[in-house]
Structure formats: C-alpha cells, structure tokens
Protein backbone atom coordinates (compact mmCIF):
# COMPACT_ATOMS: atom_id res chain seq x y z
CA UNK A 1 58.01 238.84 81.60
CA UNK A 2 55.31 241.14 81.21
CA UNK A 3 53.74 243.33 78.38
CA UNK A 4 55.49 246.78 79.87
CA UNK A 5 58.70 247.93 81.08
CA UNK A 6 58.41 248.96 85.11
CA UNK A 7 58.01 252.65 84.50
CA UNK A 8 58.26 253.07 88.21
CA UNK A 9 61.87 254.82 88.12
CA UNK A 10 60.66 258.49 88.02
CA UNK A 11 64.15 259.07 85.68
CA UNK A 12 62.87 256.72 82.98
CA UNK A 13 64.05 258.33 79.98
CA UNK A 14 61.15 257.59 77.39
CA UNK A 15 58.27 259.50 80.03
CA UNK A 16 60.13 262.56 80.35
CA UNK A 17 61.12 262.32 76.50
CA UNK A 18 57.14 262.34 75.87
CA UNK A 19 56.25 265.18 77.88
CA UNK A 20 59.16 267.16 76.89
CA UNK A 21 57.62 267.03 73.27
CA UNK A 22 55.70 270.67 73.06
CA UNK A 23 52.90 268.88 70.86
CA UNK A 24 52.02 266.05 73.96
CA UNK A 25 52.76 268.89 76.93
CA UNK A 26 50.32 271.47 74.71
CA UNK A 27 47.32 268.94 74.35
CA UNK A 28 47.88 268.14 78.01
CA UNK A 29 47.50 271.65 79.29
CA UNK A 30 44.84 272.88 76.20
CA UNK A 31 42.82 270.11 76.16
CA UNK A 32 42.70 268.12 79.45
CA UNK A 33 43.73 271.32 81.58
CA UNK A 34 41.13 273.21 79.80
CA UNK A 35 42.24 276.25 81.32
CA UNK A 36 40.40 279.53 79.56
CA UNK A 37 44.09 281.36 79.47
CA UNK A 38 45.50 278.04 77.74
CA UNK A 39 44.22 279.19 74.28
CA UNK A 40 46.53 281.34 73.26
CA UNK A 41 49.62 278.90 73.95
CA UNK A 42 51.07 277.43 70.96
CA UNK A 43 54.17 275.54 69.57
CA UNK A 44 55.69 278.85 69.02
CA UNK A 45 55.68 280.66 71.91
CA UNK A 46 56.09 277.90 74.23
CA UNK A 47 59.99 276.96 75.45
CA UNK A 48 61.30 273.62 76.96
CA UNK A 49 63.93 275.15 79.67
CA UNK A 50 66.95 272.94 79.97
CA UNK A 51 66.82 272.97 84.00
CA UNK A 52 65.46 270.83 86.88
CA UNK A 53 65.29 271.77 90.16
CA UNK A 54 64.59 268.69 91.88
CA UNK A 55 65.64 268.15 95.58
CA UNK A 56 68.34 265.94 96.13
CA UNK A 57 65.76 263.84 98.71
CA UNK A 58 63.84 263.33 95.76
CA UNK A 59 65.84 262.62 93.06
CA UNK A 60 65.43 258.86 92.62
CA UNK A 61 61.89 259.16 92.84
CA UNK A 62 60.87 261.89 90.04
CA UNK A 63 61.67 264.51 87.61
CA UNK A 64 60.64 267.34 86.12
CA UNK A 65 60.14 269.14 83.16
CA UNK A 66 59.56 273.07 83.19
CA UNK A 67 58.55 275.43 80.07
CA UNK A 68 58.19 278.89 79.65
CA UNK A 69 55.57 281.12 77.69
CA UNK A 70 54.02 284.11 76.90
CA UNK A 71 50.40 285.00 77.89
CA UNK A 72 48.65 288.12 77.42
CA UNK A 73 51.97 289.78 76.97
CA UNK A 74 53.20 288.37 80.45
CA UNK A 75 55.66 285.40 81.37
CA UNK A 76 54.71 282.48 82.63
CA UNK A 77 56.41 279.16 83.18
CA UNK A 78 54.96 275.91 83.72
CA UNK A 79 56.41 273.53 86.34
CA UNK A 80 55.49 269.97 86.06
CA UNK A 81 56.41 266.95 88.37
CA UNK A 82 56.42 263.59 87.38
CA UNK A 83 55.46 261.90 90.15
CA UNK A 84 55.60 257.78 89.89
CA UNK A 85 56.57 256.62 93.43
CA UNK A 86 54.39 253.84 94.84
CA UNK A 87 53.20 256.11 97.65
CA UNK A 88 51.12 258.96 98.02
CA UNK A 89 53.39 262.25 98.80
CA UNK A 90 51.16 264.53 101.69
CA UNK A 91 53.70 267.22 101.75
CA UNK A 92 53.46 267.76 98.32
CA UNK A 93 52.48 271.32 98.32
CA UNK A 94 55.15 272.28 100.38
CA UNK A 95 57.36 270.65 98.19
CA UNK A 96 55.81 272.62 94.88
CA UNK A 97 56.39 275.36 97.14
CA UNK A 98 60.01 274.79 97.11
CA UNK A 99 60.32 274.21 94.26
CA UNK A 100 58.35 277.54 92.65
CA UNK A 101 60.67 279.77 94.86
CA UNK A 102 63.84 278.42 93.12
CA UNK A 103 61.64 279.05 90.13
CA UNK A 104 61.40 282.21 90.70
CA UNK A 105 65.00 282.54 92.52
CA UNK A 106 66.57 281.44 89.20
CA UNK A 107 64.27 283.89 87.27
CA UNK A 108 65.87 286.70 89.31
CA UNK A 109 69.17 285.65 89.04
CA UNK A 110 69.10 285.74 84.81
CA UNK A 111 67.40 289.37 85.02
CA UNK A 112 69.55 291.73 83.17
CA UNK A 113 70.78 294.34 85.42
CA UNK A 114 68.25 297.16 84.48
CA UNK A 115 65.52 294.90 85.21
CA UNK A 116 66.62 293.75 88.88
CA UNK A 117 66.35 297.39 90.05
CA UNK A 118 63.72 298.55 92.31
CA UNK A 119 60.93 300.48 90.63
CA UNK A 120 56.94 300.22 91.08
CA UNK A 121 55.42 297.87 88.72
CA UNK A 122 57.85 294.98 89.34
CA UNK A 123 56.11 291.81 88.07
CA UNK A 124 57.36 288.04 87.87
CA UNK A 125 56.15 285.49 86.53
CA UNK A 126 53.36 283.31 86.98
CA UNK A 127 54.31 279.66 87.55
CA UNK A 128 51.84 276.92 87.12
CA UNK A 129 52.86 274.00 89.41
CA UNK A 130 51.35 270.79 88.19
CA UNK A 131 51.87 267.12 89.06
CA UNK A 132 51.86 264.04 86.52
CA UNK A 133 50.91 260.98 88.73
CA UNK A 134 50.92 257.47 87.42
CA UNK A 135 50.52 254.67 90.26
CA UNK A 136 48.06 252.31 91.63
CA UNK A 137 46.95 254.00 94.76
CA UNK A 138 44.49 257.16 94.36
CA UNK A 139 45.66 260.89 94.82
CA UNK A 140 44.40 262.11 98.15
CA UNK A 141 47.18 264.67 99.59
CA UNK A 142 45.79 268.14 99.54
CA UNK A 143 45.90 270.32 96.72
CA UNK A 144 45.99 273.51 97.92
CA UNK A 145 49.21 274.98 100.42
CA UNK A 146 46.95 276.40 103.21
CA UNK A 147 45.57 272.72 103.43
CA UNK A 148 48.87 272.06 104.99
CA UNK A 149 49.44 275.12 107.54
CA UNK A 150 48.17 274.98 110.98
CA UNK A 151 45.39 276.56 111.57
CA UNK A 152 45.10 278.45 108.55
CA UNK A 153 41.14 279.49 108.40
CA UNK A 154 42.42 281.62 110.99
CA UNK A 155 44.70 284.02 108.71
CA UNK A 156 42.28 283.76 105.69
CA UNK A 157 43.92 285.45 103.05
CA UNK A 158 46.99 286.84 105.46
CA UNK A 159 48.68 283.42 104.47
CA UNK A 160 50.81 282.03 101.40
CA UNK A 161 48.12 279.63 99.17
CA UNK A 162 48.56 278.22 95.82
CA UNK A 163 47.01 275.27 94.12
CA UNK A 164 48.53 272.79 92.19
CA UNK A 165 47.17 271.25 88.90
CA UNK A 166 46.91 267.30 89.16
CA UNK A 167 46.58 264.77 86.57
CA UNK A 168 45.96 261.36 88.04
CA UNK A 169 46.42 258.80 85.46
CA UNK A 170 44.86 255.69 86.61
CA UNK A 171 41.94 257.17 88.85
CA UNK A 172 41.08 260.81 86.95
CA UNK A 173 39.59 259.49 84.00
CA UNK A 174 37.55 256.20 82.87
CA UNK A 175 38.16 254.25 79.51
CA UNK A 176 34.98 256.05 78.03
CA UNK A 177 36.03 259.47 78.92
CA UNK A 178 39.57 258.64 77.67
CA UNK A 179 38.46 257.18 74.63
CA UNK A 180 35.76 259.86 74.02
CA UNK A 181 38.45 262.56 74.47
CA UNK A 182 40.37 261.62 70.88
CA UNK A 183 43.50 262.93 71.35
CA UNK A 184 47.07 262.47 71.84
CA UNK A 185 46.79 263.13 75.83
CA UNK A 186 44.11 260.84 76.44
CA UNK A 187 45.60 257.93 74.09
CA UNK A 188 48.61 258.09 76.18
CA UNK A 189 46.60 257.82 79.59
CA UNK A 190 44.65 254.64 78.19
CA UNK A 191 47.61 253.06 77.52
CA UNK A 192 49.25 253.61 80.45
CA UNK A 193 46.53 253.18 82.91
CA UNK A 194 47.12 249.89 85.40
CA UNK A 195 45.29 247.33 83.39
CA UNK A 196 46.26 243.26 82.78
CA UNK A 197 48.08 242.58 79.42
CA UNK A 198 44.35 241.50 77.21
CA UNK A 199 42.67 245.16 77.85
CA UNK A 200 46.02 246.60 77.06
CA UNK A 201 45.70 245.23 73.60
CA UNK A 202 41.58 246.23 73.51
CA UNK A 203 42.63 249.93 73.95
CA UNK A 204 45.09 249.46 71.71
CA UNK A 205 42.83 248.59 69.53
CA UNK A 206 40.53 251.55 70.84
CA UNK A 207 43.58 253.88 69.81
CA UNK A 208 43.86 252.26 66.22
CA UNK A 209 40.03 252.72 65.57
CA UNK A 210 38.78 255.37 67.35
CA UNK A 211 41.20 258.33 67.82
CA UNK A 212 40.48 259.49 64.52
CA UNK A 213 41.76 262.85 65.72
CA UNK A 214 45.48 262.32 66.41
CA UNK A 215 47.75 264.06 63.61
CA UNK A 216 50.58 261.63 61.59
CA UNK A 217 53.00 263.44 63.90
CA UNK A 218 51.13 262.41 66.78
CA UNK A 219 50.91 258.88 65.78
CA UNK A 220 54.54 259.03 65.79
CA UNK A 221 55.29 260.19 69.01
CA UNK A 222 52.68 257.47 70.17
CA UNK A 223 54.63 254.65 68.81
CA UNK A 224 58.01 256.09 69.96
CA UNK A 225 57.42 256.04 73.31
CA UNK A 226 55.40 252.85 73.22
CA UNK A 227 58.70 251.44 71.42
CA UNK A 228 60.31 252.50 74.52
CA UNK A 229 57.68 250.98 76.91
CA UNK A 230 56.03 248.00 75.86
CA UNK A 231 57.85 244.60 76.42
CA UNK A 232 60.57 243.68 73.52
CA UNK A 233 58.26 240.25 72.94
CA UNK A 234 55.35 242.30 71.50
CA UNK A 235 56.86 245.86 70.77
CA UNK A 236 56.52 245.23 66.76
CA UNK A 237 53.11 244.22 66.99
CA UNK A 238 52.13 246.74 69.00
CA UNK A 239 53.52 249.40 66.58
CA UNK A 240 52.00 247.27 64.02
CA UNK A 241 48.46 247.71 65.16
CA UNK A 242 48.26 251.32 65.43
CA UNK A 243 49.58 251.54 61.83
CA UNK A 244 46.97 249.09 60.47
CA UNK A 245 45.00 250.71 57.63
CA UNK A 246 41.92 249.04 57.94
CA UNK A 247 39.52 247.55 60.58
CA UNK A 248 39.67 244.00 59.97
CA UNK A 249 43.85 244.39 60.13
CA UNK A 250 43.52 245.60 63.51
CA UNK A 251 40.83 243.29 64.65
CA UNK A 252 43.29 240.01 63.55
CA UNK A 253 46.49 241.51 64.73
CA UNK A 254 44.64 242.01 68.38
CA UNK A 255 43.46 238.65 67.76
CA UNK A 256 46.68 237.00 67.42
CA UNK A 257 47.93 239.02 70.45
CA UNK A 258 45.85 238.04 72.37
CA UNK A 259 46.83 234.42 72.04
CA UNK A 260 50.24 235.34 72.01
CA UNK A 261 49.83 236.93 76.08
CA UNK A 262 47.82 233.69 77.00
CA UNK A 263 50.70 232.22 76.34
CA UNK A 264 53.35 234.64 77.80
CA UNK A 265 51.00 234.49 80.84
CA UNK A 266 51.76 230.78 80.96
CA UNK A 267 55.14 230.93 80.75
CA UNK A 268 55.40 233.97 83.84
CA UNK A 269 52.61 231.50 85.84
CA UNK A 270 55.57 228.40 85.58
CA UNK A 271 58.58 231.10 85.82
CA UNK A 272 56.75 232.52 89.06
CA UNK A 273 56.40 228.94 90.21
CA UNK A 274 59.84 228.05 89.94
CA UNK A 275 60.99 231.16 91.66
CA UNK A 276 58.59 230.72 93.88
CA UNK A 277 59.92 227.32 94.93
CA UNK A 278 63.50 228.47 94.70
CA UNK A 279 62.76 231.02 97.04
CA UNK A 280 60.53 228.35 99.48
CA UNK A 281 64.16 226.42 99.75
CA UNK A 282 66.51 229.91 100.12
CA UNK A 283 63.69 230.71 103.14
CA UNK A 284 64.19 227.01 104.38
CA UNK A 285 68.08 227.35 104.44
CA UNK A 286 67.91 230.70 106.05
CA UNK A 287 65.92 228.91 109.06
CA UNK A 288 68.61 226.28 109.22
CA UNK A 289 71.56 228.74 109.27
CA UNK A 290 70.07 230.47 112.21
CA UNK A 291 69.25 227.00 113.64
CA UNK A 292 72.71 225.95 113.39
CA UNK A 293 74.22 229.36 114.45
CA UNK A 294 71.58 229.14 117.88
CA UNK A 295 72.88 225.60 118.80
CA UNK A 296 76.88 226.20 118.20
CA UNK A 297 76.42 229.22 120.19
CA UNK A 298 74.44 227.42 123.08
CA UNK A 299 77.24 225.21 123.21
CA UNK A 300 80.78 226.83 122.25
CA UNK A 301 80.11 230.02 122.64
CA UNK A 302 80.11 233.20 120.29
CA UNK A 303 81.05 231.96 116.62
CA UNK A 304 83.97 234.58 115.33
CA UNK A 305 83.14 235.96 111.95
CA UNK A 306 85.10 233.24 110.11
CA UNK A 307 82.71 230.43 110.81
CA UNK A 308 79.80 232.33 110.73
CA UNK A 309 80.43 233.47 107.23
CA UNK A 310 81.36 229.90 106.37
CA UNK A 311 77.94 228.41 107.92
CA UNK A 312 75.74 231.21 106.13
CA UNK A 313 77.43 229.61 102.82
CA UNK A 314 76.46 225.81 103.50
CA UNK A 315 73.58 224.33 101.99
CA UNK A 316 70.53 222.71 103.84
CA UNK A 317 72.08 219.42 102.69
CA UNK A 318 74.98 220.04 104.73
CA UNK A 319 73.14 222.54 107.49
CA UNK A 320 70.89 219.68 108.54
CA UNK A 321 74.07 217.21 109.10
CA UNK A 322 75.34 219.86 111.52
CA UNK A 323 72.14 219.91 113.30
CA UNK A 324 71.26 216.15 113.01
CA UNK A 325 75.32 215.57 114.51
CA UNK A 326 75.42 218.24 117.34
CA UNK A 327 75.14 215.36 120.02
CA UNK A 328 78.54 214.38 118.74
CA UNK A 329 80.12 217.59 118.25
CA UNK A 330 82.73 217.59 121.16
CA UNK A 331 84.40 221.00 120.39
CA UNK A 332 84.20 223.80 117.82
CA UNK A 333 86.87 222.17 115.68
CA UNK A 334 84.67 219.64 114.87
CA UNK A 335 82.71 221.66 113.04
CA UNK A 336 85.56 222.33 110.50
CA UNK A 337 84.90 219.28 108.39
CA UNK A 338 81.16 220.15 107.40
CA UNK A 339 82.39 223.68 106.53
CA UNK A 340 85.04 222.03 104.20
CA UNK A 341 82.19 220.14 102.24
C-alpha cells in the first residue's frame, strides 16, 4: 500500500482530466509559462479540441491534450504531451515534430473550401508544442529540433528548428519556489513531486495554509483529482485537510496522519517481507526445476513437453525427492509417480 495511486500509465484518467480543465491548463501557461503573448488568453477564448494525435508506438506510454485560441487576432493551438514513462525520450523533438505536422495537416483538412485556395498572405497557425513530465529521472533530451539534425550549425537558419516548452515536475522547481508561487499550478506540482508519504502530508499542509491565492473553484479541482490520486486509506483525510478552516485543524489532522503512515509504513515493511520471502522460495523452486530438468535430460534424453510442463508444476518438496532419488531412477517412467504427487 502506499499513499498514491501509480500514476505511471500515461492514460490515467484523473491527469488528463486536470489538465483538460481550462482554469489548471490557463495558470499553467499564464503563470508558470510566463510567456509575454500569454496575457491575453482567457477562459473564453480558449477551446479544449476533442482530438489526439498520438502515435500508435506511443500510445501506452502518454497522451495528449491540445487547445486552440485566439491571439492578437491570429490562431494558435497549444499541443501538450503528457509524458510519464520511466525513461528519458531523446527523440523527443522529432516526435513534437510529428506530431505539429498532423497538427497542422488536420488544420488544413477542416479549411472551408475558399480558404484552402492559393492566394498570398496564407497564414496557419502557430502551435505551441509543450511537454508535461512527471518521473524520477531529470529531463536532459534536447529541446530544440536542430539539436537533433546532423550537423546542423552548418545550415544555420536553412534548416527546420522549433523549441518545445518543458515543465519538469520533480526537478524544475523546489518546495520554496512552489510554495512561494500560490497558485493552482504550483499546488499541483508540490503534491505530485516524488517525495515519501510524511512530506506529502507537510505540503499538504503547505497547500492548506499557505496558498491563500487559489479560488473556491480551484480548491475544488484540487481535491478532485487528489480524490482520484491519493490512496483510498487516507483519501478523506486528505480532502479533509485542505478544507480545514483554521490553523490548529490542519496542524492536528496532519498530526494524526502522520501517525496513521507510520503505521501503514509498518504494515508495507511486513507485507514486503512476506513477499519478499515468498518470492526467495518461487526463486528457490525455479533453481530446482532447472536442476531436475538438467539431470533427466543428462540421463533419458530430451523431456517431451508433457513432463516438462508437469515438472515446472511440482513443488521444491517434491523437486528435491526427484533430485535426492535420481541414483534410482532406472527409466523415464519412473519419474511418473513424483509427477502424480
């Protein structure tokens, strides 16, 4: 047991929910993009598009979430990746590149008639690739495209380049910054930064007493998806604590939490143990299968698939009496009568 779901399946529903809320993706682009043209976006003129254009060699491993808006009287749509795979993608900006040309592919294809023509002042869109990346292991593949072609600082500007926005959850941003920030964006990244159960519950706690910023609707959203990603055993009280009304509420309820994971860590400690053990013995038998397998092949020849299905289903109990009794075993019919056990 632990105090989160795994949220390493890129499709896990609750994630994609959060960023497909306009209020979470605007404070993620206004406030932590910071992005001089982002000030004129707003819940209005911002669109969720009901597409995804990820690759099918990709598709267990992420998802996306694309939105279109109006800037300065021009289109522009915003592609972002959720990226949660353990590993660190290097092609990613050839990827992004793919995926910005059936962007722009589909754009085409939905122009009406008139527009598709030919005529001078042809614009498309601008599309903003960014990439949402929550694991342990630091960001390091290149940002930019050129940083992946061969030998580009010999075309200079005669090449394709683009750069990607990247939000690195656990290794952008500290617990002070976070904290410091106050809003909905930042709240989520605390709380879903790779930290043990205890300083889960301190920023928690950090959330409930500090983010004085966050709207009622934010607050909301915050405990929606944290009812969708905290552990069933302390869900309530997690919920709980961020609608305490008053200091000393939140300081017992984190209190009491805390002594509650002490004790859930106890209980994983002996579960781990006994698994741990179980699998010790399941390792053990394995070694005696192939034992027994080696020795009845040394001395009968190639087992057919009948008895070697039946061996890989014995116990070490009965394993070992095969191996402790292969003086005696005259012919492969003898074996029979510890496969009947």
């Amino acid at each position: 047991m632990g105090y989160k779901k795994a949220i390493n399946n890129i499709h896990d529903k609750s994630y994609k929910d959060l960023y497909s809320n306009k209020i979470v993706f605007l404070n993620l682009v206004k406030e932590m993009l910071s992005a001089s043209w982002a000030k004129d976006l707003n819940e209005e003129n911002l669109i969720l598009v009901d597409k995804q254009y990820i690759l099918s060699d990709y598709e267990e491993n992420e998802a996306d979430i694309v939105y279109k808006a109006s800037i300065n009287g021009g289109e522009v749509i915003f592609y972002t990746l959720l990226e949660f795979q353990s590993t660190v993608d290097y092609k990613m900006p050839l990827r992004l590149f793919f995926y910005i040309n059936e962007v722009l592919r589909e754009y085409i294809k939905n122009l009406k008639e008139e527009n598709k023509k030919n005529r001078k002042g042809f614009k498309i869109p601008a599309v903003v690739p960014i990439v949402l990346y929550n694991s342990i292991r630091r960001w390091n593949s290149p940002r930019f495209f050129k940083d992946i072609v061969s030998n580009s600082e010999l075309f200079g500007d005669d090449i394709v380049n683009f750069k990607y926005e990247l939000f690195d959850v656990n290794h952008q941003y500290t617990k002070e910054e976070l904290i410091k920030n106050n809003n909905i964006t930042s709240a989520i990244f605390l709380l879903d930064q790779k930290v043990n159960p205890l300083e889960f519950f301190e920023r928690l706690k950090a959330v409930a007493l500090k983010f004085s910023k966050l709207t009622s609707r934010e607050k909301e959203i915050l405990k929606h998806w944290l009812r969708n990603t905290v552990d069933e055993a302390i869900r309530e009280n997690v919920v709980k604590i961020l609608e305490a009304d008053n200091r000393e509420g939140v300081e017992n309820m984190v209190a009491n939490n805390a002594f509650m994971i002490e004790e859930m860590k106890e209980k994983v400690r002996k579960e781990t143990e006994k698994e741990t053990r179980k699998q010790e013995r399941e390792n053990i038998r394995l070694k005696d299968i192939r034992r027994v397998k080696n020795l009845l092949t040394k001395k009968f020849g190639v087992l057919n698939n009948d008895y070697d299905k039946k061996i890989e289903e014995l116990d070490s109990n009965d394993l070992n009496l095969i191996i402790d009794n292969i003086l005696d075993i005259e012919s492969i019919k003898d074996v029979e009568k510890y496969l009947q056990n």
